[in-house]
Protein backbone atom coordinates (compact mmCIF):
# COMPACT_ATOMS: atom_id res chain seq x y z
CA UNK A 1 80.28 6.05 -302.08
CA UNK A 2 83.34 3.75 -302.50
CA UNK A 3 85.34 7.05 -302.44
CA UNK A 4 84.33 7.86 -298.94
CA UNK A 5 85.09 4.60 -297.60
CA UNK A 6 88.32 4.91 -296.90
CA UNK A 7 89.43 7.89 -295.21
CA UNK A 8 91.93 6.91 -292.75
CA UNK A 9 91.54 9.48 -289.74
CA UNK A 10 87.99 7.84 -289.40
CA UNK A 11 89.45 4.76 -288.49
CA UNK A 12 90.20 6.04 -284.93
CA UNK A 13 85.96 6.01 -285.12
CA UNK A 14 85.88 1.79 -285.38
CA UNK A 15 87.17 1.04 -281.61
CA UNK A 16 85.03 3.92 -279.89
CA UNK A 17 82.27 1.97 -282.08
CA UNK A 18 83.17 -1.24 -280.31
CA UNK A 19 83.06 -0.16 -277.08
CA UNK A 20 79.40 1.47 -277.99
CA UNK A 21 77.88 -1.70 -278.97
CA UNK A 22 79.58 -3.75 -276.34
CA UNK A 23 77.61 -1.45 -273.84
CA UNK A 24 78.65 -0.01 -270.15
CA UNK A 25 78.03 2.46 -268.02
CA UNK A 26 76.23 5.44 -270.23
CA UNK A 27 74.26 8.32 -270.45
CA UNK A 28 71.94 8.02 -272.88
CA UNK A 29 71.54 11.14 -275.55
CA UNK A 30 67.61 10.08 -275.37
CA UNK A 31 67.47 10.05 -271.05
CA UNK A 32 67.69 6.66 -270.97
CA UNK A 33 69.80 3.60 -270.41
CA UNK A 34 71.96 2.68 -273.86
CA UNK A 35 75.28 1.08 -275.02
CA UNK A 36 78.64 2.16 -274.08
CA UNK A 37 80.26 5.66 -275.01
CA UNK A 38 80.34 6.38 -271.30
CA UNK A 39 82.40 9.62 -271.72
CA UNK A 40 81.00 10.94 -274.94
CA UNK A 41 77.66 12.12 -273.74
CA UNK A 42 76.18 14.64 -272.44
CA UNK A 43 74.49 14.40 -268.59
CA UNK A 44 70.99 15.98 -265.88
CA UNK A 45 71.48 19.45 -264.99
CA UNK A 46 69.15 20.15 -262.21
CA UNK A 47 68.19 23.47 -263.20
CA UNK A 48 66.67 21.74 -266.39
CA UNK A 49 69.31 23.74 -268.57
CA UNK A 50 68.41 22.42 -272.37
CA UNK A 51 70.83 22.32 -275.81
CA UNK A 52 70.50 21.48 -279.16
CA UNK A 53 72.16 17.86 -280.55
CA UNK A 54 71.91 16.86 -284.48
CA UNK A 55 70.03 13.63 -284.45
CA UNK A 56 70.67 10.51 -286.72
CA UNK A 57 66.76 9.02 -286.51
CA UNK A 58 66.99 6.49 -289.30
CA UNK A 59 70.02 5.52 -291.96
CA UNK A 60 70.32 7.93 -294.91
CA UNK A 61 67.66 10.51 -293.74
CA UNK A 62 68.82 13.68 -292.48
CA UNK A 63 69.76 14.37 -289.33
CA UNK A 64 67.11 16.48 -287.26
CA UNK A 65 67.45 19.02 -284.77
CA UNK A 66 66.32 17.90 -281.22
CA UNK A 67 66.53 20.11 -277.56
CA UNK A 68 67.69 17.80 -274.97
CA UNK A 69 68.02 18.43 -271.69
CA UNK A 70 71.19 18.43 -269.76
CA UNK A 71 72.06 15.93 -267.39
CA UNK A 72 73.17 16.97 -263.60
CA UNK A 73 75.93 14.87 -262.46
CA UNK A 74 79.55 13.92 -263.64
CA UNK A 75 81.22 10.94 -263.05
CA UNK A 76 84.27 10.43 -262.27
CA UNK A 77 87.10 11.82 -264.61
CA UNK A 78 84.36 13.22 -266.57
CA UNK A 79 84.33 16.82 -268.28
CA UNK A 80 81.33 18.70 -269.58
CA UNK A 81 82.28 20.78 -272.72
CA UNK A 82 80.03 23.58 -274.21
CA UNK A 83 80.97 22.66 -277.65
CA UNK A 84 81.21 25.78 -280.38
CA UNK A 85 82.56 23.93 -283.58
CA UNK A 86 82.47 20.51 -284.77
CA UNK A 87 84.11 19.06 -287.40
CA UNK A 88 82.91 16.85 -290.49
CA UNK A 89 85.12 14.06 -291.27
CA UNK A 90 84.11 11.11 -293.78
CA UNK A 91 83.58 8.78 -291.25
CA UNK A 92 80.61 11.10 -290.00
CA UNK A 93 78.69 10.69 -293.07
CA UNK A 94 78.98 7.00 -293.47
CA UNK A 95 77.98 6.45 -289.87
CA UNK A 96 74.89 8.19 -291.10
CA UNK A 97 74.34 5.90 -294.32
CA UNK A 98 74.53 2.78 -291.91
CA UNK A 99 77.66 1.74 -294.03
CA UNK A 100 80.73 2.62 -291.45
CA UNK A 101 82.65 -0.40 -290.30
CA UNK A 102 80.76 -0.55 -287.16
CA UNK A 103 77.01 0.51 -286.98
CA UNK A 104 75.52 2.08 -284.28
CA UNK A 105 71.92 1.43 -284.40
CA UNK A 106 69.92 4.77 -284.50
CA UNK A 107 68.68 6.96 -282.95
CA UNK A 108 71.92 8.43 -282.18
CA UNK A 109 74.09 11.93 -282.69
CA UNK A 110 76.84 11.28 -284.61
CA UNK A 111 80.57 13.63 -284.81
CA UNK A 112 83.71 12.79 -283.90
CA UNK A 113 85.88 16.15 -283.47
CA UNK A 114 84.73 18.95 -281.32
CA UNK A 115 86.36 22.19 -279.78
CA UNK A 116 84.46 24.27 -276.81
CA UNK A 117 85.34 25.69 -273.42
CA UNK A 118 84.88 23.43 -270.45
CA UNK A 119 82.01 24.16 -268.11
CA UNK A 120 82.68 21.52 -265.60
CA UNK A 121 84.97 19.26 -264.21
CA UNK A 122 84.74 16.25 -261.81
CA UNK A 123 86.63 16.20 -258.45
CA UNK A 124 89.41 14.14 -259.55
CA UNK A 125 89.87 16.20 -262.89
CA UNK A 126 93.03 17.51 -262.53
CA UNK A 127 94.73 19.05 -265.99
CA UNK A 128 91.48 21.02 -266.85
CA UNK A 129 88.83 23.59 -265.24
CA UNK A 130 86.02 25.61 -266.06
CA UNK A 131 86.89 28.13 -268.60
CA UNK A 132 89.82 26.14 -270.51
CA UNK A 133 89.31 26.27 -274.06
CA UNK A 134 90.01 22.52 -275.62
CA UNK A 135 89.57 20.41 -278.53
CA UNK A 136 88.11 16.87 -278.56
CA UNK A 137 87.84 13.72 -280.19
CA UNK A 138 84.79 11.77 -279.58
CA UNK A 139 81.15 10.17 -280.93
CA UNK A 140 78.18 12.86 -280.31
CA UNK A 141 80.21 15.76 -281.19
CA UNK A 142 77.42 17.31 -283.63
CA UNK A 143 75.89 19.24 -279.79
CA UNK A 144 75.97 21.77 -277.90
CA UNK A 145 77.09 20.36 -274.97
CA UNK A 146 79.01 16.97 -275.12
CA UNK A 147 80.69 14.95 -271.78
CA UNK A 148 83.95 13.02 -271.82
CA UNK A 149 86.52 11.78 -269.38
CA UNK A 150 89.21 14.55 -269.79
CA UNK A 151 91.75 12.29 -271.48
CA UNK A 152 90.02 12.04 -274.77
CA UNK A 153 90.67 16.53 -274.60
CA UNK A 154 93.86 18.90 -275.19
CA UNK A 155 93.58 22.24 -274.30
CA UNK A 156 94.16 25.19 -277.03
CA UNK A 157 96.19 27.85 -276.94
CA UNK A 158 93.47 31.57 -277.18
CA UNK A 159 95.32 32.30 -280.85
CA UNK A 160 93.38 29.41 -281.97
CA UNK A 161 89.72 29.93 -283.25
CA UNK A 162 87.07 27.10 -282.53
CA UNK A 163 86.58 26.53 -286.05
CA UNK A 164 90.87 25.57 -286.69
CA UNK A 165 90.55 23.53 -283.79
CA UNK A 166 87.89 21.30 -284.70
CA UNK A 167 89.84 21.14 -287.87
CA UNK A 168 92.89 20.47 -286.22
CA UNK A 169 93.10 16.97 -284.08
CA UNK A 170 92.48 14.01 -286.69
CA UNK A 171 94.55 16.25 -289.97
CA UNK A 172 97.55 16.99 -288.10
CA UNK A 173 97.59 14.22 -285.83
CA UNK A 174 97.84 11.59 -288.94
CA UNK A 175 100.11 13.72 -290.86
CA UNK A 176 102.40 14.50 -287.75
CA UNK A 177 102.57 10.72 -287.15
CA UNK A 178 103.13 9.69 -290.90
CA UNK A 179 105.79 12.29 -291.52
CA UNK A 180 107.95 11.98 -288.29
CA UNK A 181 107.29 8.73 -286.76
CA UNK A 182 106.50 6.40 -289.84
CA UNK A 183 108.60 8.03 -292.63
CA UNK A 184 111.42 9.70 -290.50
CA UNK A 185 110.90 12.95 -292.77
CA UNK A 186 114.93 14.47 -292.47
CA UNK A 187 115.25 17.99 -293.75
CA UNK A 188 115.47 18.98 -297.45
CA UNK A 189 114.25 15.62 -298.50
CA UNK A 190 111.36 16.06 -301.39
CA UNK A 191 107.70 15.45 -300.26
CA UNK A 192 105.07 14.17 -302.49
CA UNK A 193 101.46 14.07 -301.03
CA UNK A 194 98.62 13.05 -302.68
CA UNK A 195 94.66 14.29 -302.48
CA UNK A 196 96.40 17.40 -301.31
CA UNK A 197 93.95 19.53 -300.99
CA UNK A 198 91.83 16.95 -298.08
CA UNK A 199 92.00 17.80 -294.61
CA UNK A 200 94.67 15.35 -293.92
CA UNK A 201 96.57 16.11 -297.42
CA UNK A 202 96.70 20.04 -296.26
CA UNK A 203 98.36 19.18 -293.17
CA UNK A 204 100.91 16.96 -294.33
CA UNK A 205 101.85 19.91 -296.69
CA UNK A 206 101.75 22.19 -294.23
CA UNK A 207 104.22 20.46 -292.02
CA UNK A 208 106.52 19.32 -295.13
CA UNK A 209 106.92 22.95 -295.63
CA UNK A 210 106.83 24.85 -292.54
CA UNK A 211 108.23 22.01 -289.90
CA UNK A 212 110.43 19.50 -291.33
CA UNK A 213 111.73 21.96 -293.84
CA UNK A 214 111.58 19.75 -296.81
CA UNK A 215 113.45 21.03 -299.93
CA UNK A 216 110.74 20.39 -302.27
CA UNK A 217 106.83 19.80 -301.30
CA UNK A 218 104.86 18.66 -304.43
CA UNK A 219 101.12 18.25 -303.79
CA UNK A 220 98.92 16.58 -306.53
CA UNK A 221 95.40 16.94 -306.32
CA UNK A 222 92.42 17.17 -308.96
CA UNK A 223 91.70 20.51 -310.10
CA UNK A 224 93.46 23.62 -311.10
CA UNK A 225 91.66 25.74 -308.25
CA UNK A 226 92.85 23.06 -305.80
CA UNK A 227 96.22 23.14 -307.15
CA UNK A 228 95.98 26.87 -306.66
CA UNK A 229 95.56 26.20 -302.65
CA UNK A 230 98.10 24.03 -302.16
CA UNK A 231 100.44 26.04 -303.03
CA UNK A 232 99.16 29.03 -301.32
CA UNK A 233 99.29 27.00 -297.88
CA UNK A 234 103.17 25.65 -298.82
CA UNK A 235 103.37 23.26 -301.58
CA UNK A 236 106.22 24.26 -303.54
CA UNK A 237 104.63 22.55 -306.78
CA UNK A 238 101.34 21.54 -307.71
CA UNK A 239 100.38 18.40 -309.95
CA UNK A 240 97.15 17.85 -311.45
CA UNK A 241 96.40 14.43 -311.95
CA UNK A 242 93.25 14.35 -314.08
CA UNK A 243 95.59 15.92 -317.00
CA UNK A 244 99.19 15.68 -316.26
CA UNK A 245 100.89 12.33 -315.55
CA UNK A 246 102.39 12.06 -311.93
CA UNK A 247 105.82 10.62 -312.92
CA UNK A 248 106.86 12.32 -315.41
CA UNK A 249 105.87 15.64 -313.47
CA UNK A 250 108.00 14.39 -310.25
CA UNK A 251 110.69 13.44 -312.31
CA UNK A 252 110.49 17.43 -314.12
CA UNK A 253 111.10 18.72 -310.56
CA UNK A 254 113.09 16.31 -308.54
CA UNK A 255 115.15 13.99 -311.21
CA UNK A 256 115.99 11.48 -308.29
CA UNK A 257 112.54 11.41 -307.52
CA UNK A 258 110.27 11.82 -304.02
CA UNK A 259 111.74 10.55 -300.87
CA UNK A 260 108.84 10.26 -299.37
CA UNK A 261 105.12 9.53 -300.64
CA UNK A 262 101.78 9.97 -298.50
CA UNK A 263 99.86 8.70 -300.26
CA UNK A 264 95.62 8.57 -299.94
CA UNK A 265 94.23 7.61 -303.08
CA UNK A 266 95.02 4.28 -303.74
CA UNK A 267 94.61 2.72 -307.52
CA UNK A 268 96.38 3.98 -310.21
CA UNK A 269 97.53 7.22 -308.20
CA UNK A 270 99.14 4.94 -306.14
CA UNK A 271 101.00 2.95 -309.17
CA UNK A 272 102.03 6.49 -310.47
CA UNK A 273 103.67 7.36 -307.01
CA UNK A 274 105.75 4.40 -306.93
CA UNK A 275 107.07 4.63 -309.98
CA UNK A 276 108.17 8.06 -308.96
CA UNK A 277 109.89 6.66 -305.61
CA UNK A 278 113.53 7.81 -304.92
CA UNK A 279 116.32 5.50 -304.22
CA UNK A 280 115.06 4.74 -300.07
CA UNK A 281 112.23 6.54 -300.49
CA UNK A 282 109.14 5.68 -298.22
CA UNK A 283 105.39 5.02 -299.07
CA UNK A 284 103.44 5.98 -296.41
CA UNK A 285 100.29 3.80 -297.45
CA UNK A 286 97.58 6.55 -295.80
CA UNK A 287 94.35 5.51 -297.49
CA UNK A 288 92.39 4.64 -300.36
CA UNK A 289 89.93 7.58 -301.26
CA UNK A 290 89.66 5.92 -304.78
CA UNK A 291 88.49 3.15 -303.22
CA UNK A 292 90.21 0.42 -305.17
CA UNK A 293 93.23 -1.01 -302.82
CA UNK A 294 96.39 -1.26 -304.45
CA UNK A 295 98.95 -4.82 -305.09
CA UNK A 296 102.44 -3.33 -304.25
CA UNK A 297 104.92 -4.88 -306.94
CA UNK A 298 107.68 -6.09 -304.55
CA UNK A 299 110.13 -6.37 -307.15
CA UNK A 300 109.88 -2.44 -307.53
CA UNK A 301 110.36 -1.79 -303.79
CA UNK A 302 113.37 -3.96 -304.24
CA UNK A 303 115.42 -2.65 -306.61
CA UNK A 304 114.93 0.80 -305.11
CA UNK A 305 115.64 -0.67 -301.56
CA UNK A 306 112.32 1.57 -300.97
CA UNK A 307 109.67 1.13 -298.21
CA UNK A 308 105.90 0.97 -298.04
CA UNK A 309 105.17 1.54 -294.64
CA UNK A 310 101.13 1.64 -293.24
CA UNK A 311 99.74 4.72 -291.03
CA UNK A 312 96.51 3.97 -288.91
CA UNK A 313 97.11 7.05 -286.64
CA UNK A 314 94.05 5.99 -283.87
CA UNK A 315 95.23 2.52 -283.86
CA UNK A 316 98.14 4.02 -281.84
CA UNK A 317 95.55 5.59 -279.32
CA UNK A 318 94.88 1.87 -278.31
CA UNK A 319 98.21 1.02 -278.59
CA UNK A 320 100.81 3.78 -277.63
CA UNK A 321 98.53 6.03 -276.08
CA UNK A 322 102.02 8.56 -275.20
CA UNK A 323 102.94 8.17 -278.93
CA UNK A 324 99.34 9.36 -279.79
CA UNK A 325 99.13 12.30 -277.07
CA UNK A 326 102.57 13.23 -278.12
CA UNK A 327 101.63 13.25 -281.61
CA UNK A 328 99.04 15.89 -281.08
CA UNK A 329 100.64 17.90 -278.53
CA UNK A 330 104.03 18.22 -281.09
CA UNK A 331 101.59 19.90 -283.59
CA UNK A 332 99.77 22.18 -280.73
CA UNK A 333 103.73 23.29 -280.10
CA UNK A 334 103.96 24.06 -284.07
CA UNK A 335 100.76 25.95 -283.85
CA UNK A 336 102.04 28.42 -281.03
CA UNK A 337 105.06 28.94 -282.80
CA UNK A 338 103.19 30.20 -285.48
CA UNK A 339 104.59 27.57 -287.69
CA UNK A 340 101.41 26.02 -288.68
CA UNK A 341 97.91 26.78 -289.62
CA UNK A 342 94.77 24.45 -289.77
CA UNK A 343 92.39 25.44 -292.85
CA UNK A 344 88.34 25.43 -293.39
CA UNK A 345 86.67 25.89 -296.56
CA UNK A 346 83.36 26.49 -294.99
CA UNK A 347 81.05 26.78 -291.89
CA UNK A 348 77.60 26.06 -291.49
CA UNK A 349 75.46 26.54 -288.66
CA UNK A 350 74.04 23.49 -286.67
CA UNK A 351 71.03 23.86 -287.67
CA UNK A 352 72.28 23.79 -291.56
CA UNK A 353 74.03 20.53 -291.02
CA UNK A 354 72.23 18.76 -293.93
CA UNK A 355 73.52 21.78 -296.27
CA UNK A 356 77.05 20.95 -295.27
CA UNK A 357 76.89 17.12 -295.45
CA UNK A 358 75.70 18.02 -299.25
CA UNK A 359 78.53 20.48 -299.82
CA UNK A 360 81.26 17.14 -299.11
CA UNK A 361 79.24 15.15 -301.38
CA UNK A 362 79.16 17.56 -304.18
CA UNK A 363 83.07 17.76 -303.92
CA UNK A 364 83.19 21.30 -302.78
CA UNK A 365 84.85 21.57 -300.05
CA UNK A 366 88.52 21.28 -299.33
CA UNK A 367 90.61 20.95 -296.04
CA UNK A 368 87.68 20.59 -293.56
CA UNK A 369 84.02 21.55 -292.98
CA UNK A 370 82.78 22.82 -289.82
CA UNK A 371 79.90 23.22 -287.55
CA UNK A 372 79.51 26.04 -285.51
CA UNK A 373 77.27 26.23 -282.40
CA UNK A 374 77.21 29.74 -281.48
């Protein structure tokens, strides 16, 4: 499991857990009185109108399908969602195992990224209404029907299947943020992204390559079919790093090396990358999917005058909440221009959930795994 540990678009998960356990104002997923998560979860409905939600009952069982009913009243800023695809991101399934950062005791129905169209709205809503089509990012996604204050939503354009956009927030968001904000990615510099073939690694290739117009997007992943992907969604090269050496291959296609490095593996990956840095070149420091955290040698950033520079993406959500928003919104612009393209690898049914939780532990999956509703 230390290989799940670390994936860094999960991290947005660890305050929303906070504010959970610290408790609130909430409708419980069970009808009655709980901890926080206020605008995550679904509310009455007087006519007694029922949906299905995925059900965490105990740590490292699998989740069961329950009917709840739906509750009748919003509050305010509240919107009710009828979700139709959900997500899977790592920080799902170690909420599940009891071994996330922050535990929320069960029973409970875990998810974190959700696209639907909006059912309701409260009064004061103002920048949605029944019939928009949005995506979400919020705990209690795995449902049918989900409720959240309409802040934590960002309406899709109709090009845009459920399925991309519940693949679309968390990748694009931290990749957008990492490339433009953290890195200051200039045209025709050469990219280098590692675990390429991820969710997160997909996106940041797909931007490299069809936004920022880098000269040279090399992608290094760990097998020659996900090598083959990569480069059919923009990489330029492929490297794969259980049998060719990451250096030496950089240096073979970019002799001055990458200018910048987003890197998500941590370990000895992450020694290989810097050792392939270009005079000023920039480690983004993304995540540790190895799960062994790296000891930069300063000396090395030094004499390059390089940088390793850290990407949290939801830590700005707390902090620069217009940085964040304007994060996601830049790649909803690149999606309408046609620029950019979200990818799945598979979809499962709700009521398969436990089949697609097992298809990300066997290692079969690349990009992102979704859940569809309908």
């Amino acid at each position: 499991m230390s290989s799940l540990i670390r994936c860094p678009p999960e991290r947005i998960l660890r305050p929303l857990m906070k504010s959970y356990l610290a408790g609130g104002a909430v409708k419980n997923t069970h009808g009655s009185s709980s901890h926080g998560f206020a605008n995550l979860i679904p509310n009455r409905v007087s006519s007694k109108r029922f949906y299905r939600a995925a059900v965490c009952t105990e740590f490292g069982k699998p989740l069961e399908i329950e009917k709840r009913e739906s509750e009748e009243e919003l509050s305010s800023g509240e919107v009710r969602v009828q979700v139709s695809a959900s997500g899977i991101n790592f920080g799902d399934l170690l909420m599940m195992l009891g071994q996330y950062q922050v535990k929320v005791p069960p029973p409970f129905t875990p998810g974190s990224e959700f696209a639907g169209t909006v059912l309701e709205v409260a009064e004061d809503v103002k920048n949605l209404k029944p019939g928009t089509r949005v995506a979400g990012r919020m705990l209690g996604a795995f449902s049918e029907e989900i409720i959240g204050t309409s802040d934590v939503m960002w309406e899709i354009p109709d090009s845009m299947s459920f399925e991309e956009a519940a693949s679309f927030v968390f990748s694009y968001g931290t990749a957008f943020m990492g490339l433009k904000k953290r890195a200051n990615l200039q045209a025709g510099e050469t990219v280098l992204v590692t675990a390429a073939a991820g969710a997160t690694g997909l996106a940041a290739v797909d931007l490299a390559s069809h936004v920022f117009e880098s000269s040279t997007v090399i992608g290094a992943c760990g097998s020659e079919e996900k090598c083959e992907l990569i480069k059919q969604r923009g990489a330029h090269h492929a490297i794969n790093y259980k049998k060719e050496e990451i250096k030496s291959s950089v240096m073979n296609i970019s002799p001055h090396g990458a200018d910048v490095i987003f890197e998500a593996v941590g370990g000895k990956i992450f020694k290989e990358c810097l050792r392939s840095i270009a005079w000023e070149g920039r480690l983004l420091v993304v995540g540790f999917a190895s799960g062994e955290i790296p000891k930069i040698p300063a000396n090395h950033l030094l004499v390059k005058n390089a940088s390793a520079v850290g990407l949290l993406w939801g830590s700005y959500n707390e902090l620069e909440r217009k940085t964040f928003d304007w994060s996601i919104q830049e790649c909803m612009r690149f999606y309408k221009e046609g620029k950019i393209k979200p990818y799945y690898s598979a979809a499962f049914p709700l009521d398969r959930i436990n089949d697609a939780f097992q298809f990300i532990k066997d290692r079969k999956s690349t990009g992102k795994v979704v859940i569809t509703m309908r």
